[in-house]
N, C-alpha and C. Protein backbone atom coordinates (compact mmCIF):
# COMPACT_ATOMS: atom_id res chain seq x y z
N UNK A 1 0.83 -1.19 0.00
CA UNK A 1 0.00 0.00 0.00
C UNK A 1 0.87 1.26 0.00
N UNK A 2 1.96 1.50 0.69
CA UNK A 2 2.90 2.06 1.17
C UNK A 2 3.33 2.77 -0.51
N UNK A 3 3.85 1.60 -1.27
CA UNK A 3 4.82 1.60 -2.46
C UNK A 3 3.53 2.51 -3.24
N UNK A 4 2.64 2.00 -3.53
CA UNK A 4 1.22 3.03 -4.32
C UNK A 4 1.56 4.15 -4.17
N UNK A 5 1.34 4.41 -2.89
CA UNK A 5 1.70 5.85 -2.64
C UNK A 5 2.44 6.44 -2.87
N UNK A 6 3.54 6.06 -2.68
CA UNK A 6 5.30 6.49 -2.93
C UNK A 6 4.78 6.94 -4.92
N UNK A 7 4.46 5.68 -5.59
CA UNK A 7 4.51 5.78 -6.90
C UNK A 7 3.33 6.93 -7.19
N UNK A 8 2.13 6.89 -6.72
CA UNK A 8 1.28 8.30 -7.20
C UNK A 8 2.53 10.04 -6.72
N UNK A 9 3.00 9.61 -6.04
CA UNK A 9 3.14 10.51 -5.17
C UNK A 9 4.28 11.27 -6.34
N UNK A 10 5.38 10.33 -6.57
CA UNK A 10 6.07 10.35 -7.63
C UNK A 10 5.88 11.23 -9.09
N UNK A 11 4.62 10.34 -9.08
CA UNK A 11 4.05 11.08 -10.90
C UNK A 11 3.60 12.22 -10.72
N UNK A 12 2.79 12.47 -9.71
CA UNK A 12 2.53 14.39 -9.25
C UNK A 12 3.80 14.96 -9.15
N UNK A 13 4.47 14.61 -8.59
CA UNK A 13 5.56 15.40 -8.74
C UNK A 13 6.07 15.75 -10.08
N UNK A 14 6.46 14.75 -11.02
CA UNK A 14 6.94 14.60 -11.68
C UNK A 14 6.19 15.42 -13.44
N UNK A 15 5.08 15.08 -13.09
CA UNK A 15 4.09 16.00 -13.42
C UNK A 15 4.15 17.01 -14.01
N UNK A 16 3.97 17.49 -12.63
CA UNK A 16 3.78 19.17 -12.29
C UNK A 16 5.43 19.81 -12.12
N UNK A 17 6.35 19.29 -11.87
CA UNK A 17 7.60 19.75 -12.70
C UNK A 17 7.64 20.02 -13.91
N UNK A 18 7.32 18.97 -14.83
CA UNK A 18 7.33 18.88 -15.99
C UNK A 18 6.55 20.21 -16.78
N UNK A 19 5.45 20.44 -15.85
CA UNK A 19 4.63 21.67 -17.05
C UNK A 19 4.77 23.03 -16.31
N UNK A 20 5.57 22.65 -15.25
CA UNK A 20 5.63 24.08 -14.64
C UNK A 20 7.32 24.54 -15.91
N UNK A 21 7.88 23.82 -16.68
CA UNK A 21 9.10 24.12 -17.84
C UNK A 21 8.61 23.91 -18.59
N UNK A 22 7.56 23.19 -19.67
CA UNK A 22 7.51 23.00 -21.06
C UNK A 22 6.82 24.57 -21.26
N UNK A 23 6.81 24.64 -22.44
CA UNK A 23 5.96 25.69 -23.35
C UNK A 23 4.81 25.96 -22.94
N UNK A 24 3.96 24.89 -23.62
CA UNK A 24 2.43 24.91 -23.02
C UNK A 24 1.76 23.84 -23.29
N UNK A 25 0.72 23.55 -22.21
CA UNK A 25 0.00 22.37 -21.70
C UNK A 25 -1.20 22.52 -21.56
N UNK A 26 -1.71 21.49 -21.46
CA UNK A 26 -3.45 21.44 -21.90
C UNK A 26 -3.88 20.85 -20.23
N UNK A 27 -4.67 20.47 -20.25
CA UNK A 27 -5.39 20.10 -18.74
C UNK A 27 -5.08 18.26 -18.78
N UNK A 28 -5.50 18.02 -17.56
CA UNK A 28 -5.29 15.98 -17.40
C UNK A 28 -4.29 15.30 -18.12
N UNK A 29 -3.19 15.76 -17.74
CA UNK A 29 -1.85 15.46 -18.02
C UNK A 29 -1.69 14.48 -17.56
N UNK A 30 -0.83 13.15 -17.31
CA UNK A 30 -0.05 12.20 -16.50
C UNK A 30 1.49 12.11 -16.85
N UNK A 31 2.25 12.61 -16.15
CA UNK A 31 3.91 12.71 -16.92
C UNK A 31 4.64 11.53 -15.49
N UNK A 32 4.49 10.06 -16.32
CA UNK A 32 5.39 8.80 -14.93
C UNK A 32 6.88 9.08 -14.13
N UNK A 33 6.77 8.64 -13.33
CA UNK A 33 8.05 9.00 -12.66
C UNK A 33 9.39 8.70 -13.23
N UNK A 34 10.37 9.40 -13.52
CA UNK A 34 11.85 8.53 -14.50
C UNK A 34 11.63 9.21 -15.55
N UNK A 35 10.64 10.24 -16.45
CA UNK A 35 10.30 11.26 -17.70
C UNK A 35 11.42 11.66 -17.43
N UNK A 36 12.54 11.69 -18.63
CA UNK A 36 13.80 12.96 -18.53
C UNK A 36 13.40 13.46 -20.32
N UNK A 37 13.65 15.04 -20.46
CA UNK A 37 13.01 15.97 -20.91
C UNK A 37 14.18 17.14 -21.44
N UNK A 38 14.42 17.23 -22.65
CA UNK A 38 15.22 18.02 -22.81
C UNK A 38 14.73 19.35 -23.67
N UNK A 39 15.18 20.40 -23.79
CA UNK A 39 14.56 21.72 -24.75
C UNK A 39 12.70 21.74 -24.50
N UNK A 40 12.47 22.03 -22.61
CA UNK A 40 11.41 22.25 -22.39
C UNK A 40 10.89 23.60 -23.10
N UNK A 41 11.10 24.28 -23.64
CA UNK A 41 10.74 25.35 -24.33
C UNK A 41 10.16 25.09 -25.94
N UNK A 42 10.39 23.50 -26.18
CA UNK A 42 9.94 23.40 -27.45
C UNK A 42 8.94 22.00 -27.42
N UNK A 43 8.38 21.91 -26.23
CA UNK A 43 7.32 20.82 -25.90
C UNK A 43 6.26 21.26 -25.62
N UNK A 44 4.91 20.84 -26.41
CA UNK A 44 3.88 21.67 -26.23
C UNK A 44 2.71 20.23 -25.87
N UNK A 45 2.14 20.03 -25.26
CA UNK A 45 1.39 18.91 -24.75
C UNK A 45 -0.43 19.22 -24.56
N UNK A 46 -0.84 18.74 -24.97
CA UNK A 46 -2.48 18.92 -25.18
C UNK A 46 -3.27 18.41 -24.12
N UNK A 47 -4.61 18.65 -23.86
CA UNK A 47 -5.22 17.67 -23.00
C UNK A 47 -5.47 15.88 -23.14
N UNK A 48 -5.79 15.38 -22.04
CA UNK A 48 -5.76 14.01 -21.72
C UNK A 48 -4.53 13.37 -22.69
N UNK A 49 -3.15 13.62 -21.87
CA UNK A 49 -1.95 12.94 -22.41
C UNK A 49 -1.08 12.16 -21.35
N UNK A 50 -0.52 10.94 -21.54
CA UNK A 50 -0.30 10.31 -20.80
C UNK A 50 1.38 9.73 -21.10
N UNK A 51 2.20 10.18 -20.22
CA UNK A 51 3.85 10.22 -21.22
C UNK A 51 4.01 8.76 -19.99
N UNK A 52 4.89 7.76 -20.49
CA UNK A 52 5.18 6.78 -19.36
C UNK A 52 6.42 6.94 -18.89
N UNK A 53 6.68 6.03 -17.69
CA UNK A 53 7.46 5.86 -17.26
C UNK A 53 8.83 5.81 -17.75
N UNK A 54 10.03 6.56 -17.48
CA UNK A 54 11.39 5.94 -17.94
C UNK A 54 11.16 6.35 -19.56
N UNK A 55 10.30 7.52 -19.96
CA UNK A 55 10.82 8.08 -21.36
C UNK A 55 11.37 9.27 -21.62
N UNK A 56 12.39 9.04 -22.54
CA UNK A 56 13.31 10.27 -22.94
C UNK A 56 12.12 10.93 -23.81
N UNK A 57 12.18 12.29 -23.75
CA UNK A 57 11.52 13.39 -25.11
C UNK A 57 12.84 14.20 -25.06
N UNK A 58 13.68 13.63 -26.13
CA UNK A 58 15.06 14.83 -26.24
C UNK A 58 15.36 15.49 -27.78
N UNK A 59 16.26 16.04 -28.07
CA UNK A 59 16.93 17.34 -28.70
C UNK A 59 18.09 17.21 -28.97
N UNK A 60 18.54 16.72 -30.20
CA UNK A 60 20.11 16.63 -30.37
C UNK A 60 20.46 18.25 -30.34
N UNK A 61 19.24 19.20 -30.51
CA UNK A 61 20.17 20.99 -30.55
C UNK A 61 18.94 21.83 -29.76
N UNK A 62 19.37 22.09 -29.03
CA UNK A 62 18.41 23.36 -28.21
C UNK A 62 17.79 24.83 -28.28
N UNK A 63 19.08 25.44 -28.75
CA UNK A 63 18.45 27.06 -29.03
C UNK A 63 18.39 27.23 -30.53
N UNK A 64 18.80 28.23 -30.52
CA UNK A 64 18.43 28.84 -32.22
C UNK A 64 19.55 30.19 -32.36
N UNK A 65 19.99 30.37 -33.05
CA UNK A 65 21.24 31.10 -33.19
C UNK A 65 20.87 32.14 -34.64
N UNK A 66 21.03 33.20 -34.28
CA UNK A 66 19.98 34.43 -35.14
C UNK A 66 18.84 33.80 -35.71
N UNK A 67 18.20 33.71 -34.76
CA UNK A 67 16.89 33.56 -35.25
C UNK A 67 16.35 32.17 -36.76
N UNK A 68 17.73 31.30 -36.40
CA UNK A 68 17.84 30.46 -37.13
C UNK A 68 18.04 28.99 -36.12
N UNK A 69 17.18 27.99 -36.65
CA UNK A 69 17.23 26.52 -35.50
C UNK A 69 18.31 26.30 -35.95
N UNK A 70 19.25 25.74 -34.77
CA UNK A 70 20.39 24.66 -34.72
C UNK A 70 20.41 23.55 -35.93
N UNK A 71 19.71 22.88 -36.21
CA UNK A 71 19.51 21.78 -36.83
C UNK A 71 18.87 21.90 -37.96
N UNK A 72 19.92 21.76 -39.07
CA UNK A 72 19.70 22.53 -40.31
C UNK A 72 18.47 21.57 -40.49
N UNK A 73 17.78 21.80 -41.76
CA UNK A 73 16.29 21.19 -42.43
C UNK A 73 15.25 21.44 -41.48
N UNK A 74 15.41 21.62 -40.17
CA UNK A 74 14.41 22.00 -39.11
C UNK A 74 13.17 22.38 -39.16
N UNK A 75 12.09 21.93 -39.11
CA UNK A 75 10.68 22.84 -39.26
C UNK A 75 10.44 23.01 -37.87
N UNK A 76 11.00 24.13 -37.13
CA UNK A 76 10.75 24.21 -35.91
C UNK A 76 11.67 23.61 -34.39
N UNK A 77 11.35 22.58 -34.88
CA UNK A 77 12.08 21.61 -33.49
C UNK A 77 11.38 21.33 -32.97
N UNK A 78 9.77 21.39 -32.70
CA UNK A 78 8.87 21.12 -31.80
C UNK A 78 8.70 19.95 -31.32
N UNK A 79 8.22 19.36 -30.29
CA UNK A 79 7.17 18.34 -29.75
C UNK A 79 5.83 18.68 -29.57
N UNK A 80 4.82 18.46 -30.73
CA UNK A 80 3.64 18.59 -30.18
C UNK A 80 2.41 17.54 -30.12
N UNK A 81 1.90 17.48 -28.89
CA UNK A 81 1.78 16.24 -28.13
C UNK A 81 0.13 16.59 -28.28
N UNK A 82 -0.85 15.57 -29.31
CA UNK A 82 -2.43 16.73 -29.54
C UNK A 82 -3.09 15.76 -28.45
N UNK A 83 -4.46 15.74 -28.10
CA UNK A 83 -5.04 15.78 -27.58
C UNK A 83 -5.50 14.22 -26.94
N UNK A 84 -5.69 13.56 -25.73
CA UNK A 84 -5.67 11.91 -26.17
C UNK A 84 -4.42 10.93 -26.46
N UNK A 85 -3.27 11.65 -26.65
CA UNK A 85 -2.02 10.79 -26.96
C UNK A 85 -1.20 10.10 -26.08
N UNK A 86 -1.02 8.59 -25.96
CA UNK A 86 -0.42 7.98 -24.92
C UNK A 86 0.82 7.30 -25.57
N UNK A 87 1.68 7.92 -24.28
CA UNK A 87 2.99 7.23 -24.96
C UNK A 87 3.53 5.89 -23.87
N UNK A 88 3.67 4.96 -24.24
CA UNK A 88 4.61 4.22 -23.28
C UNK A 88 5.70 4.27 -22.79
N UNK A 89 6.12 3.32 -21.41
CA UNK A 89 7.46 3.07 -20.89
C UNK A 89 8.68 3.06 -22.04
N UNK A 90 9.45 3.61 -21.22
CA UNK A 90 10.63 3.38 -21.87
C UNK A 90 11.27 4.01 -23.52
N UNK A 91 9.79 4.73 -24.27
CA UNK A 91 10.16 5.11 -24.99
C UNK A 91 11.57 6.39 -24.75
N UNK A 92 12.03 6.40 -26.39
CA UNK A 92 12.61 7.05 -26.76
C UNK A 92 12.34 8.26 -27.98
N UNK A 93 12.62 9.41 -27.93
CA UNK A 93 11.19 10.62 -29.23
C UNK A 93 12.70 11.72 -29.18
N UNK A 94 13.03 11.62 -30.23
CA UNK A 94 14.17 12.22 -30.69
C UNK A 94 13.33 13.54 -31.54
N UNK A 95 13.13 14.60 -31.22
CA UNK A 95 12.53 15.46 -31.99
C UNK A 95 13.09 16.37 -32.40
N UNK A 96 14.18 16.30 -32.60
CA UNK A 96 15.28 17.47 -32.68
C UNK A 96 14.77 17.97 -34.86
N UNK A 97 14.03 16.96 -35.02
CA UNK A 97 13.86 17.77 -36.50
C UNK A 97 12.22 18.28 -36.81
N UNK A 98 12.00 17.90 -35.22
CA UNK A 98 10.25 18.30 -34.91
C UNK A 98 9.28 17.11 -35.38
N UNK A 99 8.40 16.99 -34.02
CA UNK A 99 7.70 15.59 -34.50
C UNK A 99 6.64 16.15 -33.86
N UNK A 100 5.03 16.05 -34.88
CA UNK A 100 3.82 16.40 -34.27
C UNK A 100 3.15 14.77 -33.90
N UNK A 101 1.86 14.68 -33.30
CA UNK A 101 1.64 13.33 -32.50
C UNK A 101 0.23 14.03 -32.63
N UNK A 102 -0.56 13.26 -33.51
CA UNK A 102 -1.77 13.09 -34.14
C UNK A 102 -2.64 13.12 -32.74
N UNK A 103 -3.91 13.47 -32.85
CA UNK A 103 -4.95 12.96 -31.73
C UNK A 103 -5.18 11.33 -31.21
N UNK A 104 -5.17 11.15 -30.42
CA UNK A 104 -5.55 10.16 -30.21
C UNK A 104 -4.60 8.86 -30.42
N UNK A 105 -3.72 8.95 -30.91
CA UNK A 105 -2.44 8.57 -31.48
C UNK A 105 -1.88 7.76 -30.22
N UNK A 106 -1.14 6.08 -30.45
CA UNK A 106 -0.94 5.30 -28.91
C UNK A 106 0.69 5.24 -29.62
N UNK A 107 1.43 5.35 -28.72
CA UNK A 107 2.72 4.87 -28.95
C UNK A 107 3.51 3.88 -27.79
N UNK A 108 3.12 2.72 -28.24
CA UNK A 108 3.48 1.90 -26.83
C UNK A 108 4.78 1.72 -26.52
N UNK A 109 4.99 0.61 -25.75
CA UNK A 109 6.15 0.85 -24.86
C UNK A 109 7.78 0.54 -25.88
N UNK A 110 8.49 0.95 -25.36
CA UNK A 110 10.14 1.00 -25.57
C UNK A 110 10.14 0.68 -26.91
N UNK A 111 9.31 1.93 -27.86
CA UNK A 111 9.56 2.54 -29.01
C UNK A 111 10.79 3.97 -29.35
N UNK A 112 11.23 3.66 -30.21
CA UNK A 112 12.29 4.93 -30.36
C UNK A 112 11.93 5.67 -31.79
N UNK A 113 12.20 6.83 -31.69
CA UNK A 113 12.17 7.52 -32.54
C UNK A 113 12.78 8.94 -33.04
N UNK A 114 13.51 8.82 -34.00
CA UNK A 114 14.65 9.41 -34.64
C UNK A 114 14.28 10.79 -35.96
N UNK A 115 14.61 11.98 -35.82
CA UNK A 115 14.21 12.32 -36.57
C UNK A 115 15.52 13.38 -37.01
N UNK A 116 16.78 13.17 -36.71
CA UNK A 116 17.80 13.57 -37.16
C UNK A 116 19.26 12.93 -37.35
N UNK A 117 19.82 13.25 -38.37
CA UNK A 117 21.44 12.20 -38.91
C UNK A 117 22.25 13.21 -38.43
N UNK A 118 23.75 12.40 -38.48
CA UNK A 118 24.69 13.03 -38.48
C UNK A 118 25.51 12.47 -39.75
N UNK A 119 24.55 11.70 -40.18
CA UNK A 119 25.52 11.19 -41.66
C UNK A 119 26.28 9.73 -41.05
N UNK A 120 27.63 9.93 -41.77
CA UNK A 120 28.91 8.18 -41.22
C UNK A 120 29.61 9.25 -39.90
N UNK A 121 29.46 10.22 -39.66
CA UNK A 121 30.25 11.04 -38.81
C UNK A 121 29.41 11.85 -37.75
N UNK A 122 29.36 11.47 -36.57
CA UNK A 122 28.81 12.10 -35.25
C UNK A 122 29.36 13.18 -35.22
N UNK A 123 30.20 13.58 -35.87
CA UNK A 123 30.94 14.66 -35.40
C UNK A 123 30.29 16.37 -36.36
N UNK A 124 29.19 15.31 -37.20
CA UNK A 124 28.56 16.14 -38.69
C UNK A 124 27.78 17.15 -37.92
N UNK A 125 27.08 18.02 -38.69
CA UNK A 125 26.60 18.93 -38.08
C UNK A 125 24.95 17.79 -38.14
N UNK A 126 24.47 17.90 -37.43
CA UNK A 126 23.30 17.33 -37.81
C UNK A 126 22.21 17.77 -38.52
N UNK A 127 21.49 16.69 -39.48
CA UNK A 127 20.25 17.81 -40.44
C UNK A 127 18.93 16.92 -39.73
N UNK A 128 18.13 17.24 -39.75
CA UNK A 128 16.81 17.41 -38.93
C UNK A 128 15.81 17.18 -40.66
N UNK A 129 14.75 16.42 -39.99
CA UNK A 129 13.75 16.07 -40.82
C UNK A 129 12.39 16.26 -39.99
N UNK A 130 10.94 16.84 -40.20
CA UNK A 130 10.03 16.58 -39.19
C UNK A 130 9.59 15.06 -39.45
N UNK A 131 8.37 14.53 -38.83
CA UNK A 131 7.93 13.66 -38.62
C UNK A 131 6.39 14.06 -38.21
N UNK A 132 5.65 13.53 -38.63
CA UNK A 132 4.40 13.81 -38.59
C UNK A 132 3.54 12.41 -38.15
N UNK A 133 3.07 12.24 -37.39
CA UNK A 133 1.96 11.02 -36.60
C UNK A 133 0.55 11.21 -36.62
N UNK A 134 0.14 10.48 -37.49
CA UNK A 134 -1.45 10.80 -37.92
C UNK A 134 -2.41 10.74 -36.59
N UNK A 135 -3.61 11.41 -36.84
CA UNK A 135 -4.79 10.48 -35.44
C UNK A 135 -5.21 9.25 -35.53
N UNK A 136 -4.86 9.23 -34.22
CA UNK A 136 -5.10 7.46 -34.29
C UNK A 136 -4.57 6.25 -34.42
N UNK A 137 -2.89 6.56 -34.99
CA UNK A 137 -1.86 5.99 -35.66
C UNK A 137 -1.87 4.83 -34.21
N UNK A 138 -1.59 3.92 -34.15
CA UNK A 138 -0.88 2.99 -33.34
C UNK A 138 0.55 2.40 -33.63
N UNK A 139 1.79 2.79 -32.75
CA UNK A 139 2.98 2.39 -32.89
C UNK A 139 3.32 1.17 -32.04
N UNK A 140 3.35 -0.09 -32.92
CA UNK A 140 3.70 -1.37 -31.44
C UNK A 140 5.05 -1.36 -30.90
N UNK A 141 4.89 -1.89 -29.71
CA UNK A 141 6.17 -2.13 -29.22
C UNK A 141 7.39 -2.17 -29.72
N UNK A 142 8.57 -1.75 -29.21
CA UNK A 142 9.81 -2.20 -29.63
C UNK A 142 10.03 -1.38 -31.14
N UNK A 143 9.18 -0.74 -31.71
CA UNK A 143 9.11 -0.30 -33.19
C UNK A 143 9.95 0.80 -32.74
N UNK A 144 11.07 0.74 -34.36
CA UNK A 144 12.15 2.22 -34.31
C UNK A 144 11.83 2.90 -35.63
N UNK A 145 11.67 4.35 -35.44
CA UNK A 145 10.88 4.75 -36.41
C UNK A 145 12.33 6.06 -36.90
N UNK A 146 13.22 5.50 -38.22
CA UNK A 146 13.58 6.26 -38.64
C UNK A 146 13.81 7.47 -39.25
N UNK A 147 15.08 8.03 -39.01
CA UNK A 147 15.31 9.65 -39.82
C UNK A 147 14.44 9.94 -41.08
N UNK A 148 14.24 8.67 -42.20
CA UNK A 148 13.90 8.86 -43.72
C UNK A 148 12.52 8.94 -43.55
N UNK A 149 11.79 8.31 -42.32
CA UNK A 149 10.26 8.21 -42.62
C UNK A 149 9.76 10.02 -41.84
N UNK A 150 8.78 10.61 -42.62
CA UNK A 150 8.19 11.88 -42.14
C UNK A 150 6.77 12.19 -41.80
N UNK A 151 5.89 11.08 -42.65
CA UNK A 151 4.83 10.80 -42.12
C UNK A 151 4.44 9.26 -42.02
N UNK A 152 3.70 9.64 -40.48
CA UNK A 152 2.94 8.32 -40.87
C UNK A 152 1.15 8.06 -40.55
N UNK A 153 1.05 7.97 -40.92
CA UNK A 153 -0.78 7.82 -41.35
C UNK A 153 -1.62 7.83 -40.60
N UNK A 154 -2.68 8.96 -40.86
CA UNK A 154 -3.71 8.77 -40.05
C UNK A 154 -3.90 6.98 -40.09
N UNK A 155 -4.79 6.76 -38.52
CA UNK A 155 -4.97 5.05 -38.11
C UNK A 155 -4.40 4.52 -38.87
N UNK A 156 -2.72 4.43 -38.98
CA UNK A 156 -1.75 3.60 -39.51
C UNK A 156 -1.66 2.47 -38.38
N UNK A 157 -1.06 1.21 -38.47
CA UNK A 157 -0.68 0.24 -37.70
C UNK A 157 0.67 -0.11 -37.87
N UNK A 158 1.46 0.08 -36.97
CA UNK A 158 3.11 -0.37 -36.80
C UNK A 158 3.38 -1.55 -36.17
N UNK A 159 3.29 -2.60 -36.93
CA UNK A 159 3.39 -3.79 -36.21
C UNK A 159 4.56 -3.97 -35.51
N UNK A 160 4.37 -4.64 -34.40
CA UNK A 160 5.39 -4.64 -32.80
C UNK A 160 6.55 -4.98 -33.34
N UNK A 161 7.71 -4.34 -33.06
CA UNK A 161 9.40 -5.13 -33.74
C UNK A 161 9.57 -3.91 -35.09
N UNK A 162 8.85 -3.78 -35.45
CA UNK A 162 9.34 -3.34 -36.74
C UNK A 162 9.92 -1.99 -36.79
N UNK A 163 10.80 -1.64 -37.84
CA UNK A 163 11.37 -0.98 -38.27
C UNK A 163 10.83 0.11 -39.48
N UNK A 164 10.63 1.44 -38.97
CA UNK A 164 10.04 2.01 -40.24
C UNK A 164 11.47 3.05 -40.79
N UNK A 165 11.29 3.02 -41.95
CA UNK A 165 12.68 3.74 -42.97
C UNK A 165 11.61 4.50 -44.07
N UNK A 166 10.63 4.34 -44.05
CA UNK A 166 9.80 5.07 -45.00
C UNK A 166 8.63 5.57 -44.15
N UNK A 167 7.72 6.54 -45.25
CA UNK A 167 6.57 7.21 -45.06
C UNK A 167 5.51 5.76 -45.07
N UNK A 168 4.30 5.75 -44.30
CA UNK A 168 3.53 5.26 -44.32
C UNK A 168 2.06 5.73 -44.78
N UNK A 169 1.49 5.18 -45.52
CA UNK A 169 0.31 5.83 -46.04
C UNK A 169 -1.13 5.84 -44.64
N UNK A 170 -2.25 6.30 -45.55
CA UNK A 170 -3.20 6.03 -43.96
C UNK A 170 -3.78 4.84 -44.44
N UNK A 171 -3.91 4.96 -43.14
CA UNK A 171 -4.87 3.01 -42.59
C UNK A 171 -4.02 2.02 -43.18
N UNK A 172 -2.86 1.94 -43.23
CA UNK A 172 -1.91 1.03 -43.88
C UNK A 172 -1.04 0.25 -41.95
N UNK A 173 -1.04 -1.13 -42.72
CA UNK A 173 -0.46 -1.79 -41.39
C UNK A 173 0.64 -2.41 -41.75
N UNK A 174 1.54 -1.61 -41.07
CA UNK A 174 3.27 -2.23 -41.72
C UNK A 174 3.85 -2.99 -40.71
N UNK A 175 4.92 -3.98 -41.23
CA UNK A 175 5.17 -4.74 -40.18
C UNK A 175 6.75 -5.22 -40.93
N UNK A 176 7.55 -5.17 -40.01
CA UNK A 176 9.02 -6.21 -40.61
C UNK A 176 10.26 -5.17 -40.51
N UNK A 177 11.22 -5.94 -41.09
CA UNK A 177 12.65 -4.93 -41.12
C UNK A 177 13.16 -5.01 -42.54
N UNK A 178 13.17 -4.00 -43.46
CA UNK A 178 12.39 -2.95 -43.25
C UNK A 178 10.98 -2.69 -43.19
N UNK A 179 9.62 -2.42 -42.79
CA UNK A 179 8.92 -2.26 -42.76
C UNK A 179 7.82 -2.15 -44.07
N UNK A 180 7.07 -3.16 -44.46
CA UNK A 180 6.55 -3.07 -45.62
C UNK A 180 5.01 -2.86 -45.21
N UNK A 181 4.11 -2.84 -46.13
CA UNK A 181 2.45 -2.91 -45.83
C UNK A 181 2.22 -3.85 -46.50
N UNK A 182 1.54 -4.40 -45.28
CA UNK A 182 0.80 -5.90 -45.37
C UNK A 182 -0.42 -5.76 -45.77
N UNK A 183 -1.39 -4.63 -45.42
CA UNK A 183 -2.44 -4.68 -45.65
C UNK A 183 -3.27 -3.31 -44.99
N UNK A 184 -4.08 -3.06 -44.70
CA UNK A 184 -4.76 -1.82 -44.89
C UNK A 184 -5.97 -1.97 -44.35
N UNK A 185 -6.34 -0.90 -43.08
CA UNK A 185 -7.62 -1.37 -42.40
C UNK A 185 -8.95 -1.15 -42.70
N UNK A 186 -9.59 -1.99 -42.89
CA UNK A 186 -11.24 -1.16 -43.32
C UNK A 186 -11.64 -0.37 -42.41
């Protein structure tokens, strides 16, 4: 009973840290205990959103230098998190080339997602691509959603494991490494 507590007690905290630094926030938030959070100034979060436990939302570049983003190709840099969107444990949301997150949109657990290169060399300047997440989209488990892909589909399906390197169309259900469409939901 004890540990419950400890753990609610946790996510309020953790919470209400969290939106007392991002940008701006919508009402009935849940942000799990272990959320680490980078370039709170470019995270914007909607009502009824639910971030889990032990997930990164980070920023390979933070500010903007004359009025120009760090991360060349950039549309912004944003995180914007719409209305209804649940993310799971453990993910990983690389938004450093800006990634919007459809309504209603589930991204389950210890998914990663990439939306900037440095090329064969870390040492490159990095270029930034956005990424766009339809309403409704479902991302399964374990799915790593690459630099090359920028959208993916309203009520798209990401089957669990897989690997996306491309755009996904809507209502399309991809599954594999690399990620193909199997089929398409009525």
């Amino acid at each position: 009973m004890l540990s419950i507590l400890f753990v609610k007690i946790a996510n309020w905290l953790t919470t209400h840290s969290m939106l007392g630094n991002i940008k701006q926030h919508g009402k009935n938030i849940l942000v799990m205990r272990g959320c680490v959070y980078r370039c709170p100034e470019k995270i914007v979060l909607a009502d009824n959103v639910i971030v889990g436990r032990n997930t990164y939302l980070t920023s390979d570049k933070c500010k903007e230098y004359n009025g120009v983003n760090a991360v060349v190709g950039m549309a912004g840099g944003y995180l914007i998190v719409n209305h209804g969107v649940s993310i799971g444990n453990d993910c990983i949301i690389d938004f450093s080339g800006g990634v919007t997150i459809g309504a209603l949109a589930h991204i389950a657990h210890q998914v990663q997602i990439t939306t900037h290169s440095h090329g064969y060399d870390y040492r490159n300047e990095p270029i930034g691509k956005t990424l766009e997440i339809g309403e409704g989209a479902f991302i399964g488990s374990r799915s790593i959603i690459l630099y090359n892909c920028n959208r993916i589909g309203k009520n798209a399906v990401i089957g669990t494991g897989s690997v996306v390197t491309k755009d996904v169309p809507d209502n399309a259900i991809v599954a594999g490494n690399p990620a193909r469409v199997i089929k398409y939901v009525t």
